[in-house]
PDB file of N, CA and C in Angstrom:
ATOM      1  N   UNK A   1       2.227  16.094  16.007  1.00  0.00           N
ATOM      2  CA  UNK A   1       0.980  16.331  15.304  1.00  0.00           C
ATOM      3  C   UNK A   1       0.036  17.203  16.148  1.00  0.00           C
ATOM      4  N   UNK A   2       0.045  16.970  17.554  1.00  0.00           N
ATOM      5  CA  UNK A   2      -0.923  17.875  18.353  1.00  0.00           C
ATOM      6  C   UNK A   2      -0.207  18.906  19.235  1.00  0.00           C
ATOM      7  N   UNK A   3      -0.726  19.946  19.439  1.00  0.00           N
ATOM      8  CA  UNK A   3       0.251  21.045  20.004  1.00  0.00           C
ATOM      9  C   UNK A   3       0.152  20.591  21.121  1.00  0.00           C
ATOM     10  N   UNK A   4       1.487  20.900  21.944  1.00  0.00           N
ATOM     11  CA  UNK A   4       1.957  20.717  23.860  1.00  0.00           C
ATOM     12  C   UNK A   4       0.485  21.341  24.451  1.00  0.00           C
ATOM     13  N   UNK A   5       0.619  20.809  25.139  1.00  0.00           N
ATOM     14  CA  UNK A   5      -0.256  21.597  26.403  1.00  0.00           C
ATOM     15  C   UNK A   5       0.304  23.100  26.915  1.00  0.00           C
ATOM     16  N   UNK A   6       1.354  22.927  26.642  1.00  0.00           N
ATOM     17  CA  UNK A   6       1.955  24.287  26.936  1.00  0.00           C
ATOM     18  C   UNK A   6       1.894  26.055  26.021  1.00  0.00           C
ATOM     19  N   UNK A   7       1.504  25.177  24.526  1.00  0.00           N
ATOM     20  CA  UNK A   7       0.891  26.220  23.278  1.00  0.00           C
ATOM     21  C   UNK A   7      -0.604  26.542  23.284  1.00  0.00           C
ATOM     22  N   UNK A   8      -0.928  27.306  22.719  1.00  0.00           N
ATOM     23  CA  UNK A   8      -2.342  27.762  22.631  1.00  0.00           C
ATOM     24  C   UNK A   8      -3.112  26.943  21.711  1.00  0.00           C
ATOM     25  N   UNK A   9      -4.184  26.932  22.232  1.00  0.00           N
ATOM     26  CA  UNK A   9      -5.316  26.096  21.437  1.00  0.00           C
ATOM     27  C   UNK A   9      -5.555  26.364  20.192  1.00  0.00           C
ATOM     28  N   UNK A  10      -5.776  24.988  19.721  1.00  0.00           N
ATOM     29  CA  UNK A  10      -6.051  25.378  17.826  1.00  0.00           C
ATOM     30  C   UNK A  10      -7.648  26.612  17.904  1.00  0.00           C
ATOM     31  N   UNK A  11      -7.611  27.416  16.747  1.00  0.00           N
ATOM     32  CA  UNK A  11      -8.818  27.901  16.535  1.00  0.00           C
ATOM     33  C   UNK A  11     -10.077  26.906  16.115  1.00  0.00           C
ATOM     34  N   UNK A  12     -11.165  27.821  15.798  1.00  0.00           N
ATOM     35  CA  UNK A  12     -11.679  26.582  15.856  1.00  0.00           C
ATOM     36  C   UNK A  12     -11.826  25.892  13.824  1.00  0.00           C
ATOM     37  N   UNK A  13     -11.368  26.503  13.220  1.00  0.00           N
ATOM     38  CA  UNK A  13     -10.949  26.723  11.785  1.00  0.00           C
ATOM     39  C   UNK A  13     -10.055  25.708  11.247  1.00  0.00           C
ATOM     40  N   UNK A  14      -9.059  26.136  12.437  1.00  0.00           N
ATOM     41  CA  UNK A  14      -7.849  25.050  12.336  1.00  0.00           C
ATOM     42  C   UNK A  14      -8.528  23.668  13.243  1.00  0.00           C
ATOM     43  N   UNK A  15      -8.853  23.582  14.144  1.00  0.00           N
ATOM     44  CA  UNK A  15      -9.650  21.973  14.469  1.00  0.00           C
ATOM     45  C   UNK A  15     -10.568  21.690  13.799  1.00  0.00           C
ATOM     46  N   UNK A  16     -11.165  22.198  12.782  1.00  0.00           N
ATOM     47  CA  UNK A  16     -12.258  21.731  11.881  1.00  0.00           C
ATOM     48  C   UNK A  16     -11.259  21.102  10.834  1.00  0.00           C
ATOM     49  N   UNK A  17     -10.300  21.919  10.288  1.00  0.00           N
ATOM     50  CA  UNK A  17      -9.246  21.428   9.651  1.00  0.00           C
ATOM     51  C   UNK A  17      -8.725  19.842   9.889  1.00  0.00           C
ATOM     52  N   UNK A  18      -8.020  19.708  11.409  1.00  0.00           N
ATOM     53  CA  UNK A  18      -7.413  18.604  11.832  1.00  0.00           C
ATOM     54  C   UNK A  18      -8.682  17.414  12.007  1.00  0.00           C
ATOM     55  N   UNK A  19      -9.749  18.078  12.129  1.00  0.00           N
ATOM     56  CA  UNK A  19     -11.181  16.662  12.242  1.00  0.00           C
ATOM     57  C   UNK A  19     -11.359  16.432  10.689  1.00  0.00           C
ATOM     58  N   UNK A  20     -11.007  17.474   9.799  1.00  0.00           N
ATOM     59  CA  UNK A  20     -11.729  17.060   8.493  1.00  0.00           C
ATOM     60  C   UNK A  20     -10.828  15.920   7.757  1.00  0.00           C
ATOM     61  N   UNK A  21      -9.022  16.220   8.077  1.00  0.00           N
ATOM     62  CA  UNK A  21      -8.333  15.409   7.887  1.00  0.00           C
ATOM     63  C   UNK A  21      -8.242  13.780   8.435  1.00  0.00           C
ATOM     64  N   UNK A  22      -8.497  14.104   9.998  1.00  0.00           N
ATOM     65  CA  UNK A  22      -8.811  12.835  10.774  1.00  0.00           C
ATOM     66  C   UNK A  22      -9.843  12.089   9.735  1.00  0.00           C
ATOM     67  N   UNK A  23     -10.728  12.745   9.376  1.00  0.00           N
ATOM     68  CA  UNK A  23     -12.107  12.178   8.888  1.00  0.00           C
ATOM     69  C   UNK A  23     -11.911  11.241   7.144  1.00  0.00           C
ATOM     70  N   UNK A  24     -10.859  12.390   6.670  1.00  0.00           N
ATOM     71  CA  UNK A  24     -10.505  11.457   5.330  1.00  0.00           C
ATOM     72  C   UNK A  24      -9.175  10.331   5.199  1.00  0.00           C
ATOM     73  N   UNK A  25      -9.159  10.625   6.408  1.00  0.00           N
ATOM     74  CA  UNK A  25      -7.889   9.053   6.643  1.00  0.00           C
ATOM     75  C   UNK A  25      -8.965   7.753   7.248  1.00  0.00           C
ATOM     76  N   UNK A  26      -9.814   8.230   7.932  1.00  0.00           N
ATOM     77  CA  UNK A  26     -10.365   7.170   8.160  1.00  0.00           C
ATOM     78  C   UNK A  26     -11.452   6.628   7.147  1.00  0.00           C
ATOM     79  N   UNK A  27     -12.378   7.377   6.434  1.00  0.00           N
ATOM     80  CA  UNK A  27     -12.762   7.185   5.247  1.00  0.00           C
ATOM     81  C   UNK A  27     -11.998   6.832   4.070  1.00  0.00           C
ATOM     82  N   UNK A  28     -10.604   6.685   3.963  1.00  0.00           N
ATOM     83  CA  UNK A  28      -9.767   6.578   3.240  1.00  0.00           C
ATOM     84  C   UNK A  28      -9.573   4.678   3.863  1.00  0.00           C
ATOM     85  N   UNK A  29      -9.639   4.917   5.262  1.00  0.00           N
ATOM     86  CA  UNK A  29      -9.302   3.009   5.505  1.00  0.00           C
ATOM     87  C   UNK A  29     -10.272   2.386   5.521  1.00  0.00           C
ATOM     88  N   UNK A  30     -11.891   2.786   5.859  1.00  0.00           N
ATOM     89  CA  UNK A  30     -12.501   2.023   5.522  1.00  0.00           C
ATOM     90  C   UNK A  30     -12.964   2.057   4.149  1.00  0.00           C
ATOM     91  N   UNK A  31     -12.383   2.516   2.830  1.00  0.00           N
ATOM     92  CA  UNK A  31     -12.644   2.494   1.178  1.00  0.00           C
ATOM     93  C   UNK A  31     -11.865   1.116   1.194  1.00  0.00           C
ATOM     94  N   UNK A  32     -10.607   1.239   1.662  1.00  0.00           N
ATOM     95  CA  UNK A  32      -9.858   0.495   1.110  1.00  0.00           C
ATOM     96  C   UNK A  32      -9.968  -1.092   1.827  1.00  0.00           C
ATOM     97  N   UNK A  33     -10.572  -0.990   2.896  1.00  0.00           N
ATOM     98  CA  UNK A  33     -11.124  -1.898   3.415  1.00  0.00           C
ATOM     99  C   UNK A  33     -12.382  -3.003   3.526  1.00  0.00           C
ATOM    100  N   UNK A  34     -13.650  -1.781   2.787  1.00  0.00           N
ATOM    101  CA  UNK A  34     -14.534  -2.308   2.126  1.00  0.00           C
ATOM    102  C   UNK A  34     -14.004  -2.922   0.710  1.00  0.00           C
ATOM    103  N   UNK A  35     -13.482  -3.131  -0.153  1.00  0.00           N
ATOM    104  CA  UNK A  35     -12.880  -3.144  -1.146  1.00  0.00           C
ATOM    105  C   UNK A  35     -12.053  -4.293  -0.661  1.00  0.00           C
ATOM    106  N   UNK A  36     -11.630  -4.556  -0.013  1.00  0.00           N
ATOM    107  CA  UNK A  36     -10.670  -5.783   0.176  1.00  0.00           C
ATOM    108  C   UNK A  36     -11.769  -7.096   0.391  1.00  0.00           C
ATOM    109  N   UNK A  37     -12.758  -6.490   1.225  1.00  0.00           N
ATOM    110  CA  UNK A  37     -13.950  -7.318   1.686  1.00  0.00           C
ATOM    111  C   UNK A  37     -14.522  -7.688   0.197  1.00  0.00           C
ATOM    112  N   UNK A  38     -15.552  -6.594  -0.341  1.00  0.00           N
ATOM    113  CA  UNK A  38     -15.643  -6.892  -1.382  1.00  0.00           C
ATOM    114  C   UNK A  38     -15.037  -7.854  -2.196  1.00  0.00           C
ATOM    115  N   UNK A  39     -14.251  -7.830  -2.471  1.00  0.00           N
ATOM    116  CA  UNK A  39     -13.432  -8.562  -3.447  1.00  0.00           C
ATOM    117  C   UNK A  39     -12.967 -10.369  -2.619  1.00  0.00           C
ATOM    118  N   UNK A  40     -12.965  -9.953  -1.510  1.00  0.00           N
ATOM    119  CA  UNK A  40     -12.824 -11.542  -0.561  1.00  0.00           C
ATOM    120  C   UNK A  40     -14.171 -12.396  -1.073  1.00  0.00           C
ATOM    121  N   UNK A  41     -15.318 -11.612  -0.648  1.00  0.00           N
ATOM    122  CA  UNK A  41     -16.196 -12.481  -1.217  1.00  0.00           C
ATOM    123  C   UNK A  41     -16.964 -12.646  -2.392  1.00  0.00           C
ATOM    124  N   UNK A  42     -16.510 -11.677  -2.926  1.00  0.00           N
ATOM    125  CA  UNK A  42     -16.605 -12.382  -4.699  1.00  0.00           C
ATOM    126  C   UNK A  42     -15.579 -13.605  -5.083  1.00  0.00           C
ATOM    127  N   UNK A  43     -14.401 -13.411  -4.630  1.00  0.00           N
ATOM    128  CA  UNK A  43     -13.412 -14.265  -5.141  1.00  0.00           C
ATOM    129  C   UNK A  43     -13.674 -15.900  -4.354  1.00  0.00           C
ATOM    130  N   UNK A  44     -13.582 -15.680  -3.349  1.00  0.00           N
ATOM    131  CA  UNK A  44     -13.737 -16.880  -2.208  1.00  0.00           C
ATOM    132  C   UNK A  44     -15.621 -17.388  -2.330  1.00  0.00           C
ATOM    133  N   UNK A  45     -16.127 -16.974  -2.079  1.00  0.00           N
ATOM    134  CA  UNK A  45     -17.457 -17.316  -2.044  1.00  0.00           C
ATOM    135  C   UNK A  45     -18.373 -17.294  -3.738  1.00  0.00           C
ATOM    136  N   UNK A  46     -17.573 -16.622  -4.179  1.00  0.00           N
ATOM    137  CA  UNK A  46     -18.432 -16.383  -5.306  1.00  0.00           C
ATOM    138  C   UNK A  46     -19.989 -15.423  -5.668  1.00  0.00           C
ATOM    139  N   UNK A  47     -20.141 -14.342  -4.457  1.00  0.00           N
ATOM    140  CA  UNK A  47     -21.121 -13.846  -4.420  1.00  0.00           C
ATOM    141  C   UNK A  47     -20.520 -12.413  -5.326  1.00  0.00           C
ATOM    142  N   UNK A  48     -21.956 -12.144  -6.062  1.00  0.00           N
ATOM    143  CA  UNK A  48     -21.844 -11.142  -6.664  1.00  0.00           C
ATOM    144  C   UNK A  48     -21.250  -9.517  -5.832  1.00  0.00           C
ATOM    145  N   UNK A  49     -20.890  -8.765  -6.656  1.00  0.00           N
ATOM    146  CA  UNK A  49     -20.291  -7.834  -5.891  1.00  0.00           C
ATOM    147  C   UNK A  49     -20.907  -6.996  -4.613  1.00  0.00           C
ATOM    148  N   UNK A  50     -22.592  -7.209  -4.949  1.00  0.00           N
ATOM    149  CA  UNK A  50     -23.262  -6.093  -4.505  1.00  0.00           C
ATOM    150  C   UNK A  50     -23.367  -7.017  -3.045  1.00  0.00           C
ATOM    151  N   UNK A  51     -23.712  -8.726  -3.175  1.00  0.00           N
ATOM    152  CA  UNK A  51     -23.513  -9.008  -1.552  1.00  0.00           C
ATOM    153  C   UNK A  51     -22.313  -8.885  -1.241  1.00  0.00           C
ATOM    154  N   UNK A  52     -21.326  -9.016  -1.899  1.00  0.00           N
ATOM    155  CA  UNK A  52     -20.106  -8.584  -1.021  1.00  0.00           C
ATOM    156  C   UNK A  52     -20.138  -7.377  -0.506  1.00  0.00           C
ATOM    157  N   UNK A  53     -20.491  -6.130  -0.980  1.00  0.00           N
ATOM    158  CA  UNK A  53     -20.749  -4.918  -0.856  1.00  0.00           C
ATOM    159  C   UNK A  53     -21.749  -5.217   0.909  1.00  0.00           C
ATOM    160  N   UNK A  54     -22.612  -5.724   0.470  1.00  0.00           N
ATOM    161  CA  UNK A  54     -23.435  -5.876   1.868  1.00  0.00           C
ATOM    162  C   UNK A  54     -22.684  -7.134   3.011  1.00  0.00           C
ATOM    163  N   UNK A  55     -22.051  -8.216   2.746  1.00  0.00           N
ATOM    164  CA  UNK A  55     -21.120  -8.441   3.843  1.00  0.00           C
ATOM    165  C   UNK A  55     -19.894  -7.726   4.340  1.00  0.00           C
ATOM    166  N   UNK A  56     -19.803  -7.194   3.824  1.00  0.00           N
ATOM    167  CA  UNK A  56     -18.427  -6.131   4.130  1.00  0.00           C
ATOM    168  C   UNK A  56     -18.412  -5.516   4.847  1.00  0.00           C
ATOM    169  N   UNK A  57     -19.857  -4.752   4.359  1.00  0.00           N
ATOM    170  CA  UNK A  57     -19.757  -3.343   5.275  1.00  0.00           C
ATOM    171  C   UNK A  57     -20.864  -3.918   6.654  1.00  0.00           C
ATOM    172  N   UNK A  58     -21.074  -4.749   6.279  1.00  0.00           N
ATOM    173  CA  UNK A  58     -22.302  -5.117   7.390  1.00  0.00           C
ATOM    174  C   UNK A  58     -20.860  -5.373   8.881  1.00  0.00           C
ATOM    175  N   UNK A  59     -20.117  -6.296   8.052  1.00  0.00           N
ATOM    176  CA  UNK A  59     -18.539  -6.839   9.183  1.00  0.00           C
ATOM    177  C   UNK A  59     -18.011  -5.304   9.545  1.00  0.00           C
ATOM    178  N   UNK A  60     -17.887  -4.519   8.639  1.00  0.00           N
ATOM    179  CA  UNK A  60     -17.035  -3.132   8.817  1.00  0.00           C
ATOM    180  C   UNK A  60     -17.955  -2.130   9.698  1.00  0.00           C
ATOM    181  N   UNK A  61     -19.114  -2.771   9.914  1.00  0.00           N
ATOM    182  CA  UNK A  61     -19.797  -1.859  10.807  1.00  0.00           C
ATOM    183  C   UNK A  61     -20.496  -2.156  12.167  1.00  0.00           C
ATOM    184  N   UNK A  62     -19.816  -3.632  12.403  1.00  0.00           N
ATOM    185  CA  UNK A  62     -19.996  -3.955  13.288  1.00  0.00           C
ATOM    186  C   UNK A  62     -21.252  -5.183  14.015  1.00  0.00           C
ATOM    187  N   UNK A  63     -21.584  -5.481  12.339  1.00  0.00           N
ATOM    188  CA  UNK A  63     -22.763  -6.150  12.562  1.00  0.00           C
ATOM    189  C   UNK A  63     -22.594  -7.485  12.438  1.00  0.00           C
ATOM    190  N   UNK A  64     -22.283  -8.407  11.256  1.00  0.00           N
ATOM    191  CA  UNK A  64     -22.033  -9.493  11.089  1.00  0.00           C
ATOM    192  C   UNK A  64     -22.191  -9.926   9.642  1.00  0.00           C
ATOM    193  N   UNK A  65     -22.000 -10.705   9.216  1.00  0.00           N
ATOM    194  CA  UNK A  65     -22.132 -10.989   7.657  1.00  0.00           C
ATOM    195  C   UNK A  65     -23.486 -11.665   7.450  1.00  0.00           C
ATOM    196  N   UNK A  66     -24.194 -11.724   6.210  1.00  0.00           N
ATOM    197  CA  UNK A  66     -25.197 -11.604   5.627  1.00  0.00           C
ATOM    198  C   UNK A  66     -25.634 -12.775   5.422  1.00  0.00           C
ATOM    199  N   UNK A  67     -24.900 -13.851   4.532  1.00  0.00           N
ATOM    200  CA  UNK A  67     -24.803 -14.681   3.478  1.00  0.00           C
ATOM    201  C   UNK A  67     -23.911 -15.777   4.244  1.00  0.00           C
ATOM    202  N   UNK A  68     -24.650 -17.186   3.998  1.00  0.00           N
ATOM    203  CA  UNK A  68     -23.632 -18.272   4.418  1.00  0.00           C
ATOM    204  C   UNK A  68     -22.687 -18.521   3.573  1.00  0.00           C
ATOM    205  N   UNK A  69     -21.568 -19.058   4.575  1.00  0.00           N
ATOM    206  CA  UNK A  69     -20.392 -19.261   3.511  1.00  0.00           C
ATOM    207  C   UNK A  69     -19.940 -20.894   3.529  1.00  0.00           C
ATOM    208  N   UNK A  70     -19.807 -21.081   2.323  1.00  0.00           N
ATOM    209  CA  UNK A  70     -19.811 -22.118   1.797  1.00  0.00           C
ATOM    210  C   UNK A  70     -18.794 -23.014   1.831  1.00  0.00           C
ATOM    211  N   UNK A  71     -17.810 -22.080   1.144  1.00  0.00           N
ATOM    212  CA  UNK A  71     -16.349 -22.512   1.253  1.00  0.00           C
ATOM    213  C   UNK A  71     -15.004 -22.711   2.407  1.00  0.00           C
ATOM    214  N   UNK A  72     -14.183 -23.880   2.205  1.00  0.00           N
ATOM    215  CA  UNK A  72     -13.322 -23.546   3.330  1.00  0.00           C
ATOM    216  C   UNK A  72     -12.581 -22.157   2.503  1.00  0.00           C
ATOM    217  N   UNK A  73     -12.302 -21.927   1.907  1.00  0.00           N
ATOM    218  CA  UNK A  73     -11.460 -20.924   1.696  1.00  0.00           C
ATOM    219  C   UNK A  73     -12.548 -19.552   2.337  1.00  0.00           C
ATOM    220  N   UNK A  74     -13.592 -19.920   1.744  1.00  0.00           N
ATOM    221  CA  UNK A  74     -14.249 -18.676   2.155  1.00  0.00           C
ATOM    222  C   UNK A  74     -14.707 -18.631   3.713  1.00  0.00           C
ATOM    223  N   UNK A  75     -14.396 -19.697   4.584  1.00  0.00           N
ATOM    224  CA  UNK A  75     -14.520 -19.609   5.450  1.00  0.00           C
ATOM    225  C   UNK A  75     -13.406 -19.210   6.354  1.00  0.00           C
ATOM    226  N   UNK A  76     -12.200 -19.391   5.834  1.00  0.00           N
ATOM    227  CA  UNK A  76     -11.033 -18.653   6.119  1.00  0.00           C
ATOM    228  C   UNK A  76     -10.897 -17.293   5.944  1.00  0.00           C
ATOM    229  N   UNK A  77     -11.349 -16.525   4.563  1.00  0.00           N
ATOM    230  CA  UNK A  77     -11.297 -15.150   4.360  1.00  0.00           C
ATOM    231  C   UNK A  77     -12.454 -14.349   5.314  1.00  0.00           C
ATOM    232  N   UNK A  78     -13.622 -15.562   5.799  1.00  0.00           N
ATOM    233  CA  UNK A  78     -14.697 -14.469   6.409  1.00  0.00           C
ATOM    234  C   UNK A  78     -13.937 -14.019   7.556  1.00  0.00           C
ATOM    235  N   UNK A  79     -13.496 -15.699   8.352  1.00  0.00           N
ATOM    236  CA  UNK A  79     -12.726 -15.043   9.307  1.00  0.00           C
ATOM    237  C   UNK A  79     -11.674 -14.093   9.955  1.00  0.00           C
ATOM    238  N   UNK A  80     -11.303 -14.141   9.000  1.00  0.00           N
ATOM    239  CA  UNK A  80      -9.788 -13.015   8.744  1.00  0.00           C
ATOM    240  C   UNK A  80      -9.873 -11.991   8.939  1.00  0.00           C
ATOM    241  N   UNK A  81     -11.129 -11.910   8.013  1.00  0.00           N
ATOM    242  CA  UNK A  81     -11.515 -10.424   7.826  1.00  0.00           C
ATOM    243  C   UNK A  81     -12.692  -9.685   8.794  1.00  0.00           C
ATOM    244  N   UNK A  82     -13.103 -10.855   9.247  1.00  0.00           N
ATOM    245  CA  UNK A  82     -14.246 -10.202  10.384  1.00  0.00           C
ATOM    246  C   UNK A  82     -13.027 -10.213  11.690  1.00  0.00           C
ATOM    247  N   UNK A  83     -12.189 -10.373  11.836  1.00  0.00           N
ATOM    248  CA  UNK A  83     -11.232 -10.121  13.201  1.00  0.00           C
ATOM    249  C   UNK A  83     -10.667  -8.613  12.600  1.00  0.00           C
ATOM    250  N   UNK A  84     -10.172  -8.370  11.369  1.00  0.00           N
ATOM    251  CA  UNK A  84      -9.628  -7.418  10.819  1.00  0.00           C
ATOM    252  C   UNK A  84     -11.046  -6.247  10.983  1.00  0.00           C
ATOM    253  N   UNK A  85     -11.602  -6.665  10.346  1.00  0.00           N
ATOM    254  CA  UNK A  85     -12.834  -5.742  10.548  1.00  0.00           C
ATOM    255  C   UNK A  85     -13.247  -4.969  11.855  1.00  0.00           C
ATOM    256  N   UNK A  86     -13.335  -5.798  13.060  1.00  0.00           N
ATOM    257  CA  UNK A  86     -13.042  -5.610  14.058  1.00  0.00           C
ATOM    258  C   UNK A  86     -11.991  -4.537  14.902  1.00  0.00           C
ATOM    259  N   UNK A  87     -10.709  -5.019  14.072  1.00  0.00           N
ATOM    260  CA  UNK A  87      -9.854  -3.718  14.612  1.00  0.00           C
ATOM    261  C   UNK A  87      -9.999  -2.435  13.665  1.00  0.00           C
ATOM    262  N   UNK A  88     -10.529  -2.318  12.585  1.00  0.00           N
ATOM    263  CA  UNK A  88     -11.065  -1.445  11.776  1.00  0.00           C
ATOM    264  C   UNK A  88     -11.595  -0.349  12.461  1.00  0.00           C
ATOM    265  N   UNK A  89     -12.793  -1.091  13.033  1.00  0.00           N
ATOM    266  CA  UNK A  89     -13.800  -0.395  13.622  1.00  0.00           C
ATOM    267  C   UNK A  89     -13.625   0.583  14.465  1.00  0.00           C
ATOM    268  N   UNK A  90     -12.339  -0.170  15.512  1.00  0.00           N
ATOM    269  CA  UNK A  90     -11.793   0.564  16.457  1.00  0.00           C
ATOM    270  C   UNK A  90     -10.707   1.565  16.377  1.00  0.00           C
ATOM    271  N   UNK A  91      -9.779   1.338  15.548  1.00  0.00           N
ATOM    272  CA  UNK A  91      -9.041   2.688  15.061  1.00  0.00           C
ATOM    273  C   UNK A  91      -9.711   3.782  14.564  1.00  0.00           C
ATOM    274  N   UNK A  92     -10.558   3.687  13.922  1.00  0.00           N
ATOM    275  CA  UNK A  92     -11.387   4.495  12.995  1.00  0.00           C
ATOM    276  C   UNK A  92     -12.348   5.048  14.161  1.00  0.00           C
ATOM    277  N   UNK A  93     -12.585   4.725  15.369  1.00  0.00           N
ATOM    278  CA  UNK A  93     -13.236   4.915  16.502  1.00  0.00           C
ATOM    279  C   UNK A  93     -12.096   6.055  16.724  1.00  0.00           C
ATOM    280  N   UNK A  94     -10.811   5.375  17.075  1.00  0.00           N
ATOM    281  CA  UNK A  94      -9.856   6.029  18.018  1.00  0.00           C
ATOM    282  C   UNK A  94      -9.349   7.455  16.992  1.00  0.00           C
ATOM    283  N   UNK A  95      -9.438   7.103  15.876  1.00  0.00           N
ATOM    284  CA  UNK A  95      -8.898   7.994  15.019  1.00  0.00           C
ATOM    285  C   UNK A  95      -9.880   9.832  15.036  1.00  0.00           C
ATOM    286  N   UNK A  96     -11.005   9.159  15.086  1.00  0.00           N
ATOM    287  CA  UNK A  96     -11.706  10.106  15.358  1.00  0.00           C
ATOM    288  C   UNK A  96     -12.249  10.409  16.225  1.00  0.00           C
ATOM    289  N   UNK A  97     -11.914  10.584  17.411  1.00  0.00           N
ATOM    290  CA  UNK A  97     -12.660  10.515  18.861  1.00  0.00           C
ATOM    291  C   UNK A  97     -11.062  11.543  19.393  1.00  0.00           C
ATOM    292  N   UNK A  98      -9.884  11.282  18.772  1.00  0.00           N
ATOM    293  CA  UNK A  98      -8.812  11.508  18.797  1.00  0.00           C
ATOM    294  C   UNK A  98      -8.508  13.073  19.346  1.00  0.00           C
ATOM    295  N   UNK A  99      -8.742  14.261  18.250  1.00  0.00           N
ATOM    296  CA  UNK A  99      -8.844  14.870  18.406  1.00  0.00           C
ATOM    297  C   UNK A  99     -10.019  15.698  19.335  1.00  0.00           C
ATOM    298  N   UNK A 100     -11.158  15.176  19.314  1.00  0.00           N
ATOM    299  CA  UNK A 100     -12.184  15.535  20.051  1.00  0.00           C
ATOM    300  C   UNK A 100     -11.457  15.638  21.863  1.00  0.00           C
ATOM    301  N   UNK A 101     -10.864  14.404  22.174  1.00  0.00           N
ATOM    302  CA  UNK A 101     -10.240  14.040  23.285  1.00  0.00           C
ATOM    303  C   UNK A 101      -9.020  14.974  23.621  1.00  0.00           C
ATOM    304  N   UNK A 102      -8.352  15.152  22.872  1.00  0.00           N
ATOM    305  CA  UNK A 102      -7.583  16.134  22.776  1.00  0.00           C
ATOM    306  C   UNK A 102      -7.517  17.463  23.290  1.00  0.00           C
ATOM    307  N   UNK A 103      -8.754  17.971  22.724  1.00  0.00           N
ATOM    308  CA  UNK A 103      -8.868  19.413  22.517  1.00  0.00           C
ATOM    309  C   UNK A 103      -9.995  18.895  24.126  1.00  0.00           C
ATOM    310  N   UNK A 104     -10.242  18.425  24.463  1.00  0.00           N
ATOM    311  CA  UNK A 104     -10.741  18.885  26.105  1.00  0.00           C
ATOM    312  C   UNK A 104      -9.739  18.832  27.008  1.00  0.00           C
ATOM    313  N   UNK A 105      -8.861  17.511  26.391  1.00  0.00           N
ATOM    314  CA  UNK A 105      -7.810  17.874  27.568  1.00  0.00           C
ATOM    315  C   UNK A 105      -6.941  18.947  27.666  1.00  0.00           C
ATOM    316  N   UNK A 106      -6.471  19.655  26.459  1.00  0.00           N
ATOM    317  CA  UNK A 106      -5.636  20.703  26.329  1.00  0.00           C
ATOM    318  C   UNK A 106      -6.752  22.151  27.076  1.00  0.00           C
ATOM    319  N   UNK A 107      -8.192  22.035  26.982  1.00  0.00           N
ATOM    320  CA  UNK A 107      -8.797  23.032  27.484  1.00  0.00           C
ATOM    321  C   UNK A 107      -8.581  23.266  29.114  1.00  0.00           C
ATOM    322  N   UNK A 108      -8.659  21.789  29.451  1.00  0.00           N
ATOM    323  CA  UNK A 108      -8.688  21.664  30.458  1.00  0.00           C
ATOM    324  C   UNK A 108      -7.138  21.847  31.254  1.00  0.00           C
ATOM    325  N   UNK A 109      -6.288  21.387  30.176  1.00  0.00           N
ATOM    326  CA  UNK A 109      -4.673  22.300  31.173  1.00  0.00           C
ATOM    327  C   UNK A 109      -4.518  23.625  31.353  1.00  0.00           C
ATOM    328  N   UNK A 110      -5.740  24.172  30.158  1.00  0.00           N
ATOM    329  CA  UNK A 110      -5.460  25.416  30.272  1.00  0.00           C
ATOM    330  C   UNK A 110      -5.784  26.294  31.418  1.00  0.00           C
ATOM    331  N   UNK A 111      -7.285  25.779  31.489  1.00  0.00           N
ATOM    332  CA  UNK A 111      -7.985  26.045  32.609  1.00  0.00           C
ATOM    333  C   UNK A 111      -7.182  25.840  33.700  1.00  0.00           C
ATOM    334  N   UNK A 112      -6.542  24.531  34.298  1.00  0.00           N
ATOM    335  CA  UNK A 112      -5.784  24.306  35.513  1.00  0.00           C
ATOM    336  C   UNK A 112      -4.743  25.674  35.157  1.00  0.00           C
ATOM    337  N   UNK A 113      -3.768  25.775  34.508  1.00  0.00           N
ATOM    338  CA  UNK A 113      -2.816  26.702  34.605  1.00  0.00           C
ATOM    339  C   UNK A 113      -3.247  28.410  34.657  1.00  0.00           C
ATOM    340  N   UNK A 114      -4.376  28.547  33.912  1.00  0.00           N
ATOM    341  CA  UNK A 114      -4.516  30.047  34.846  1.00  0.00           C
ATOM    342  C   UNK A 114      -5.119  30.114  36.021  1.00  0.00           C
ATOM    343  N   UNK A 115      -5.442  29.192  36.985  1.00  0.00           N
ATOM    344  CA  UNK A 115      -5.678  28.870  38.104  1.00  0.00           C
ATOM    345  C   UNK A 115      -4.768  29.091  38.784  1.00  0.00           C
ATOM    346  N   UNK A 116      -3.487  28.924  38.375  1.00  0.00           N
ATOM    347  CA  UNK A 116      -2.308  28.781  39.244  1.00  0.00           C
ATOM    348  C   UNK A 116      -1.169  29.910  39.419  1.00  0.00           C
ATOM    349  N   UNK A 117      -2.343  30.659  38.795  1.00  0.00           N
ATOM    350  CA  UNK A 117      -1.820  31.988  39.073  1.00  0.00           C
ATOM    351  C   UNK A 117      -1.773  33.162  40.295  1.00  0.00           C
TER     352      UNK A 117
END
């Protein structure tokens, strides 16, 4: 997926490209992730969609949930999903930080290798 250190650097056209993609995979996991939330606590707790909407993303963003939970079931799904949420956060960190990281280190081999000339 990322060129060797040994190929030439993406333009910057084409890395706007590979960030814009990075960007809709991870917007793509947290849709589908808010949405799982959502629906946990409508189903389990019984809160209307829109607090689920606001515990969800509140867990998906790192904050904490909103609304006490009532239920053991729903006290099982908060948990689940606030550990899940959790690693969410961080792929979606890594996912996009990804390329950024990338493209300095490949600058930076580059730099070392015409040095070594």
């Amino acid at each position: 997926m990322y060129e060797h250190r040994t190929k030439p650097m993406l333009t910057q056209g084409q890395f706007i490209r590979r960030m814009l993609g990075h960007l809709a995979f991870s917007a793509g996991l947290v849709a589908v992730s808010l949405f799982v939330g959502m629906w946990g606590y409508h189903h389990y707790e019984g809160l209307s969609w829109l607090d689920g909407f606001v515990n969800a993303s509140m867990l998906l963003g790192g904050m904490g949930p909103v609304n006490e939970i009532h239920t053991d079931a729903g006290k099982l799904f908060a948990g689940c999903y606030a550990l899940y949420a959790g690693l969410v956060f961080l792929i979606v960190a890594g996912v996009l930080l990804a390329p950024v990281i990338h493209r300095i280190a490949h600058k930076i081999h580059l730099v070392e290798e015409e040095g070594d000339d």
